[in-house]
Protein backbone atom coordinates (compact mmCIF):
# COMPACT_ATOMS: atom_id res chain seq x y z
CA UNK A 1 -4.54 -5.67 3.99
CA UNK A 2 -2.94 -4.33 0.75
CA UNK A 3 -2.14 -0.33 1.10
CA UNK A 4 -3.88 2.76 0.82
CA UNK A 5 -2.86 3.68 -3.23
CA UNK A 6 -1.88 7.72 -3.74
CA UNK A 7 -0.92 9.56 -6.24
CA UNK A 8 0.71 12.89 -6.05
CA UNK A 9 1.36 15.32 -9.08
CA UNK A 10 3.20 18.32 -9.09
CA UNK A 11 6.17 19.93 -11.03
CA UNK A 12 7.77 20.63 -7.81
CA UNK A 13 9.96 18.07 -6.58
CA UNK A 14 9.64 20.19 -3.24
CA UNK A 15 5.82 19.65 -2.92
CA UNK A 16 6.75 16.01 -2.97
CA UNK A 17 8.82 16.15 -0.22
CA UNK A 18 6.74 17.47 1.48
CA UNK A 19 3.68 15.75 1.25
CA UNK A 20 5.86 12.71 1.52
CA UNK A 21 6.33 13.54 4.79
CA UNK A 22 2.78 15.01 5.84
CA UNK A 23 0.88 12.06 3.93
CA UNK A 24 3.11 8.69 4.97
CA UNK A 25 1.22 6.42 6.46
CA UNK A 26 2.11 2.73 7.34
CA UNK A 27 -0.55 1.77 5.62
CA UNK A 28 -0.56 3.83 3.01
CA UNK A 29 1.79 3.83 -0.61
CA UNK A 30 2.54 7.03 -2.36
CA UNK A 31 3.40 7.55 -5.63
CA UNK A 32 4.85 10.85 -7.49
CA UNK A 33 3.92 11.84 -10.65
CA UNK A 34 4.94 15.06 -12.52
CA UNK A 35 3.13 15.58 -15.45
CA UNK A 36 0.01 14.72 -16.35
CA UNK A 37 0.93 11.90 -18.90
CA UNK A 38 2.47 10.29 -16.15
CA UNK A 39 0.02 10.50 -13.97
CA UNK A 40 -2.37 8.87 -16.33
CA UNK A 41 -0.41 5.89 -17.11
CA UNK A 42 -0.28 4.78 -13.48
CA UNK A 43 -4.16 5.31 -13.65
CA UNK A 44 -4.45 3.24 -16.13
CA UNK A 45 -1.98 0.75 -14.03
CA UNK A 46 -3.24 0.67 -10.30
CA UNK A 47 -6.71 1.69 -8.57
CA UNK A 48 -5.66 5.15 -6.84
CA UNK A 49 -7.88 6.31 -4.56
CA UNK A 50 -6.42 9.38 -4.20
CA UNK A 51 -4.83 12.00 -6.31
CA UNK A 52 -3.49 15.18 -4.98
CA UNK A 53 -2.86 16.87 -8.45
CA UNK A 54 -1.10 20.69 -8.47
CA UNK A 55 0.21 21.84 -11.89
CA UNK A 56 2.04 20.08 -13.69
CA UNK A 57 6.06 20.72 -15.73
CA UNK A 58 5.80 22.73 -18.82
CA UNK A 59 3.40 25.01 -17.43
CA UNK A 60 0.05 24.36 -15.21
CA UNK A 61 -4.03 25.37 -16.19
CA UNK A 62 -6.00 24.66 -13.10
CA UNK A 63 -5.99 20.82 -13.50
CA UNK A 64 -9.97 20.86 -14.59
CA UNK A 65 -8.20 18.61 -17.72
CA UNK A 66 -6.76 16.34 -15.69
CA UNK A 67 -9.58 15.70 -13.39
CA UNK A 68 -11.74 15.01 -15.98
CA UNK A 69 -9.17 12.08 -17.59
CA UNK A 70 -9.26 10.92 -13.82
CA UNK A 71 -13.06 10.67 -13.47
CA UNK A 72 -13.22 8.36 -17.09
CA UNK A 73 -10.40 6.14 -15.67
CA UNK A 74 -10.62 6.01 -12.02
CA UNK A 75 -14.59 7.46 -11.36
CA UNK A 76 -14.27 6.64 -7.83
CA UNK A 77 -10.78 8.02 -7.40
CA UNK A 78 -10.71 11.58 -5.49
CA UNK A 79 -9.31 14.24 -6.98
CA UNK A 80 -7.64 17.00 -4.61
CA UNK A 81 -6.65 19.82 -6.77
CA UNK A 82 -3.99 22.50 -5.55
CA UNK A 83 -2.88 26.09 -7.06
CA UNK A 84 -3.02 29.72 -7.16
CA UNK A 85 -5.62 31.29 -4.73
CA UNK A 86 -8.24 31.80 -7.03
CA UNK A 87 -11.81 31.41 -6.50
CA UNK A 88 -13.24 30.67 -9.56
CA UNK A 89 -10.63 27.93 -9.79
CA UNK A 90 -12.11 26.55 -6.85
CA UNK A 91 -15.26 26.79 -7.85
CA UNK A 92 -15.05 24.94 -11.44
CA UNK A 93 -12.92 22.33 -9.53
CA UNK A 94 -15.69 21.29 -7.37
CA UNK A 95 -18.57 21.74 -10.11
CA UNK A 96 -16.24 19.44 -12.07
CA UNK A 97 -16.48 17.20 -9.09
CA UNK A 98 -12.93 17.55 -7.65
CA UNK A 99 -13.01 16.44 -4.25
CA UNK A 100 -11.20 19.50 -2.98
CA UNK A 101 -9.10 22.44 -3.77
CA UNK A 102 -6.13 23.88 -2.16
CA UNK A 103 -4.26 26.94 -2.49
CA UNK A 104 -0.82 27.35 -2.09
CA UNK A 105 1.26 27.33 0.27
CA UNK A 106 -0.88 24.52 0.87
CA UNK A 107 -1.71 24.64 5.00
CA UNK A 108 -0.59 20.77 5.95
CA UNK A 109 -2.64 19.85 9.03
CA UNK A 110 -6.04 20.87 7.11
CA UNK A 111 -4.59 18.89 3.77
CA UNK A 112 -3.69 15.76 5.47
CA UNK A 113 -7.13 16.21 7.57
CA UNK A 114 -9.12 16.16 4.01
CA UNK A 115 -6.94 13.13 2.32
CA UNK A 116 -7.88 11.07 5.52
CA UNK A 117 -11.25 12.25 4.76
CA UNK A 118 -11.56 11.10 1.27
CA UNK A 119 -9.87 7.80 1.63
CA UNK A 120 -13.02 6.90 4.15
CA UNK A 121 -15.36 8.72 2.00
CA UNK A 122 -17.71 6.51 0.09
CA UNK A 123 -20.68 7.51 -1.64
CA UNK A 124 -19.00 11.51 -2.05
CA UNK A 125 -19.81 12.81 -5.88
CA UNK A 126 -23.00 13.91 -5.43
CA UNK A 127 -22.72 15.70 -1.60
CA UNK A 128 -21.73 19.33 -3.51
CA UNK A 129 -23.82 20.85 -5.76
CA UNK A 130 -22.59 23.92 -7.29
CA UNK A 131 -26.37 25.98 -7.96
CA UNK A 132 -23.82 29.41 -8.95
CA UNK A 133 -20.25 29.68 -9.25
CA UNK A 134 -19.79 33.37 -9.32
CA UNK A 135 -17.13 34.42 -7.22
CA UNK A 136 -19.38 37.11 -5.92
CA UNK A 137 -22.06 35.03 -5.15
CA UNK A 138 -21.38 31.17 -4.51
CA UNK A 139 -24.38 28.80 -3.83
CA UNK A 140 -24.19 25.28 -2.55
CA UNK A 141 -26.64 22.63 -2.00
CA UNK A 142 -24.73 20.11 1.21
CA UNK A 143 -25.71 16.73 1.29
CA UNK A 144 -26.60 15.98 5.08
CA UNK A 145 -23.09 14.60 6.08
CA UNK A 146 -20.60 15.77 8.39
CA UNK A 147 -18.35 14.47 5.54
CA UNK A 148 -19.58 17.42 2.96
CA UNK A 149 -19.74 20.31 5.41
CA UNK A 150 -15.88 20.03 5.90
CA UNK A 151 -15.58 19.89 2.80
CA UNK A 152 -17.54 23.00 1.84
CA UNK A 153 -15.98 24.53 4.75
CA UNK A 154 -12.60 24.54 2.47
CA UNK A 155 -14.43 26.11 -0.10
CA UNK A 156 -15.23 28.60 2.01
CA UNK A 157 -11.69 29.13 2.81
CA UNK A 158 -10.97 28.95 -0.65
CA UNK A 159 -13.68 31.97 -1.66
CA UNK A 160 -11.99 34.38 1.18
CA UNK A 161 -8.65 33.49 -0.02
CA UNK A 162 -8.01 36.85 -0.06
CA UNK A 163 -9.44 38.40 3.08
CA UNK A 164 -7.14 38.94 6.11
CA UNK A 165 -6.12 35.66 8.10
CA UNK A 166 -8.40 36.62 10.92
CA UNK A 167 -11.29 37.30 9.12
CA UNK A 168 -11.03 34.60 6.86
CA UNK A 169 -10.93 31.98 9.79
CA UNK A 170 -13.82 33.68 11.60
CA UNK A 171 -15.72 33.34 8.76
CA UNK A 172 -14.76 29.46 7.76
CA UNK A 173 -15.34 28.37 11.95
CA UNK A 174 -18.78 30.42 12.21
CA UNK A 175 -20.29 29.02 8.21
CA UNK A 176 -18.99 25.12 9.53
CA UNK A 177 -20.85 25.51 12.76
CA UNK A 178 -23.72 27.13 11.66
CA UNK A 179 -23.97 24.45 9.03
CA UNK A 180 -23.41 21.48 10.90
CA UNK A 181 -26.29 22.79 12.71
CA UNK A 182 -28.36 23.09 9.85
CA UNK A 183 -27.53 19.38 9.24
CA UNK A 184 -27.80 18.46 12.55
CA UNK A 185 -30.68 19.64 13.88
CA UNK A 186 -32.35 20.88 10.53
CA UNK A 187 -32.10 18.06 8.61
CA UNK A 188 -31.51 15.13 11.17
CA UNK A 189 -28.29 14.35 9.50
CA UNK A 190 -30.59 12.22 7.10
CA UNK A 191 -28.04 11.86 3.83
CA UNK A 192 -31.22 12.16 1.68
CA UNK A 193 -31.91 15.55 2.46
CA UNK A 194 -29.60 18.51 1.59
CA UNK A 195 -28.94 22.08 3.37
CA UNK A 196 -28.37 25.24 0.88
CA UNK A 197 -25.63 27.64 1.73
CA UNK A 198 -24.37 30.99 -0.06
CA UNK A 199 -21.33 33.27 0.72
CA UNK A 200 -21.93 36.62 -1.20
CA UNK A 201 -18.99 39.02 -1.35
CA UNK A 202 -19.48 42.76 -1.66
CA UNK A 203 -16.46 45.45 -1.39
CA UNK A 204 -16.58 45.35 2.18
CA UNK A 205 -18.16 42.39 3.78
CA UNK A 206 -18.79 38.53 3.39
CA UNK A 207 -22.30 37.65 3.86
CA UNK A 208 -23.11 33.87 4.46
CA UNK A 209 -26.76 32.81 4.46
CA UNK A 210 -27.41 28.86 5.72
CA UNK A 211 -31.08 27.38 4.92
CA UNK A 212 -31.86 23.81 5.89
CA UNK A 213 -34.93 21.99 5.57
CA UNK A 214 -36.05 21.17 9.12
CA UNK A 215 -39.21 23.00 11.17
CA UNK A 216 -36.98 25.34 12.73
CA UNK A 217 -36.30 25.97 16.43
CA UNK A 218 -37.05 28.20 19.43
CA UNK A 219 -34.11 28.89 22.01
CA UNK A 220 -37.17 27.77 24.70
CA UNK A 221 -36.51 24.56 23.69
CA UNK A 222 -32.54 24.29 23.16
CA UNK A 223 -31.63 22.90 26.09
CA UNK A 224 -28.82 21.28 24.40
CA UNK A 225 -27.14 24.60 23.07
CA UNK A 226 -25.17 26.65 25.01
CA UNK A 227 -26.76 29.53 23.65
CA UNK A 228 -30.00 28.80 26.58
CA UNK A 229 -27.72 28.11 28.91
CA UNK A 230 -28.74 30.21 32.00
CA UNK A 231 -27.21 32.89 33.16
CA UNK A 232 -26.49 31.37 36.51
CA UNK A 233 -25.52 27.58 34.64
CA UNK A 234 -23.19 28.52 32.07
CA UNK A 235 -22.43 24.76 31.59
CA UNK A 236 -26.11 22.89 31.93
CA UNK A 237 -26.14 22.37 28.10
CA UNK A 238 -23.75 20.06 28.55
CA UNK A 239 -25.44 17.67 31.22
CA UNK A 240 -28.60 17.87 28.59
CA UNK A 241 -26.47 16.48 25.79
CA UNK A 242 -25.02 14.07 27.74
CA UNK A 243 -28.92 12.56 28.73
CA UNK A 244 -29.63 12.47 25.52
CA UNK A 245 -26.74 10.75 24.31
CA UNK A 246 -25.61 13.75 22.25
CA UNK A 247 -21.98 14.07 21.00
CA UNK A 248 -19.89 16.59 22.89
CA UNK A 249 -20.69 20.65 21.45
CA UNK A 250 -23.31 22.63 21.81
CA UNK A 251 -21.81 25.72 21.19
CA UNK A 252 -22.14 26.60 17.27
CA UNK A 253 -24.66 29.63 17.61
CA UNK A 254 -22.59 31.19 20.67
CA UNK A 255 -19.26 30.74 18.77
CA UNK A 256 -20.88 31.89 15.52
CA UNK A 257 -22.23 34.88 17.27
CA UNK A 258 -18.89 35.85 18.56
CA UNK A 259 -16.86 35.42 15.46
CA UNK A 260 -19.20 37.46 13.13
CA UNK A 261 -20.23 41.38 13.27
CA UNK A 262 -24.18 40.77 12.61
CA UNK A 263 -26.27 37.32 12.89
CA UNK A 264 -30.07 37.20 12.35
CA UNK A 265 -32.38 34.22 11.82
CA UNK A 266 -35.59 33.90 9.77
CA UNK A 267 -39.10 33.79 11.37
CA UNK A 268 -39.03 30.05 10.91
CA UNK A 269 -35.00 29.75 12.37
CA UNK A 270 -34.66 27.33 9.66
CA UNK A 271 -32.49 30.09 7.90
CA UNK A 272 -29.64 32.15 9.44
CA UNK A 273 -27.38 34.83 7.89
CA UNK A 274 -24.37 36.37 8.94
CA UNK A 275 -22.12 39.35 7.84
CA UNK A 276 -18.29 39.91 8.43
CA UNK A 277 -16.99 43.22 8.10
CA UNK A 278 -13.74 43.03 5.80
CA UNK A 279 -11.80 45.98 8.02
């Protein structure tokens, strides 16, 4: 089989290095690019399928320009954009239909993770839907894939860039379970259906509210979740899943609970919100 194409831009010769090492692959062939006009003509040359694009020699923008020149050459091509720590870079980047963003120092194991990711994605432009890009107030409709909550789980990361590393992690592991739930459970992970998530900041707290469109739930009949577990069968979740064929888990909600300072579900418990404390 002829090699995974990728195409790395940056104006550091250092971030090549590195992702030389972190993205080499046998089958995979990278090539480096370090400026945009560059980067363009092997576009024009050979099918990418992915470009990991930072900025660029003789001075950087967020790489919105670029991405755009990508989509008219390469549409199915995914763009990973890297930077500054900036959410309403991050933002634009994935209304402009970037596949990801990244801010530096870029963290490898979640980098490589999400380039994996978008060389088996198919079908990916349409699984984000920006509904507001404020930095204060972010709202996303997610596609029912596994596929688009990791990737709006980076976003996430990307929106609390600023928040202490604690905090900031909480907050990423509790909004990716509680929405893999949502798309789980809520929405049968049925790709024609989508699940809306917001992450509000205020001075002092992150608050996260997940809707999805399914009939809700009642822990009565959760036998599958740790969360109903028993007191005195802290594990029978687990022999449920396995009758039913479930994947290994089970414990989103608990986790969730634990990493956040207040949790509360709608009526319905189609809808959950949480709030982290910023201390």
């Amino acid at each position: 089989m002829p090699p995974r194409l990728l195409l790395v831009l940056d104006a550091d010769p250092a971030v090549h290095q590195a992702l030389e090492g972190l993205l080499r692959r046998e089958d995979r062939a990278i090539e480096d690019a370090y400026d945009s006009d560059q980067a363009l003509d092997l576009l024009r040359r050979l099918p990418y399928e992915v470009v990991v694009a930072g900025p660029e020699s003789g001075g950087g923008g967020d790489g919105r320009a670029l991405l755009r020149r990508v989509r008219s050459l390469r549409p199915e091509a995914r763009v990973i954009l890297t930077g500054e720590a900036n959410p309403a870079h991050a933002l634009a980047a994935i209304r402009d239909r970037a596949y990801c963003y990244f801010h530096k120092p870029l963290p490898a194991s979640q980098l490589a993770d999400m380039v994996q990711q978008a060389l088996d994605a198919s079908a990916w432009r349409d699984d984000l839907r920006v509904v507001s890009a404020r930095p204060d107030w972010c709202t996303l409709d997610v596609r029912s894939k596994l596929e688009a909550a990791e990737r709006a789980t980076q976003l996430v990361r990307e929106m609390t860039a600023d928040a202490p590393g604690g905090p900031r992690e909480d907050i990423a592991s509790a909004f990716r379970e509680l929405l893999i739930n949502g798309i789980e459970h809520g929405a049968g992970s049925d790709p024609r259906k989508r699940v809306r998530a917001s992450l509000i900041r205020t001075a002092r707290s992150v608050v996260v509210e997940i809707e999805d469109p399914g009939k809700g739930f009642s822990l009565e009949h959760l036998p599958h979740a740790a969360i109903a577990n028993p007191e005195d069968s802290p594990t029978r979740h687990v022999e449920v899943r396995v009758r039913q064929g479930n994947r290994p888990g089970g414990f989103g909600i608990l986790m969730a609970r634990n990493m956040v300072d207040e949790l509360v579900y709608n009526e319905k418990r189609n809808a959950v919100l949480f709030v982290k404390y910023l201390k």
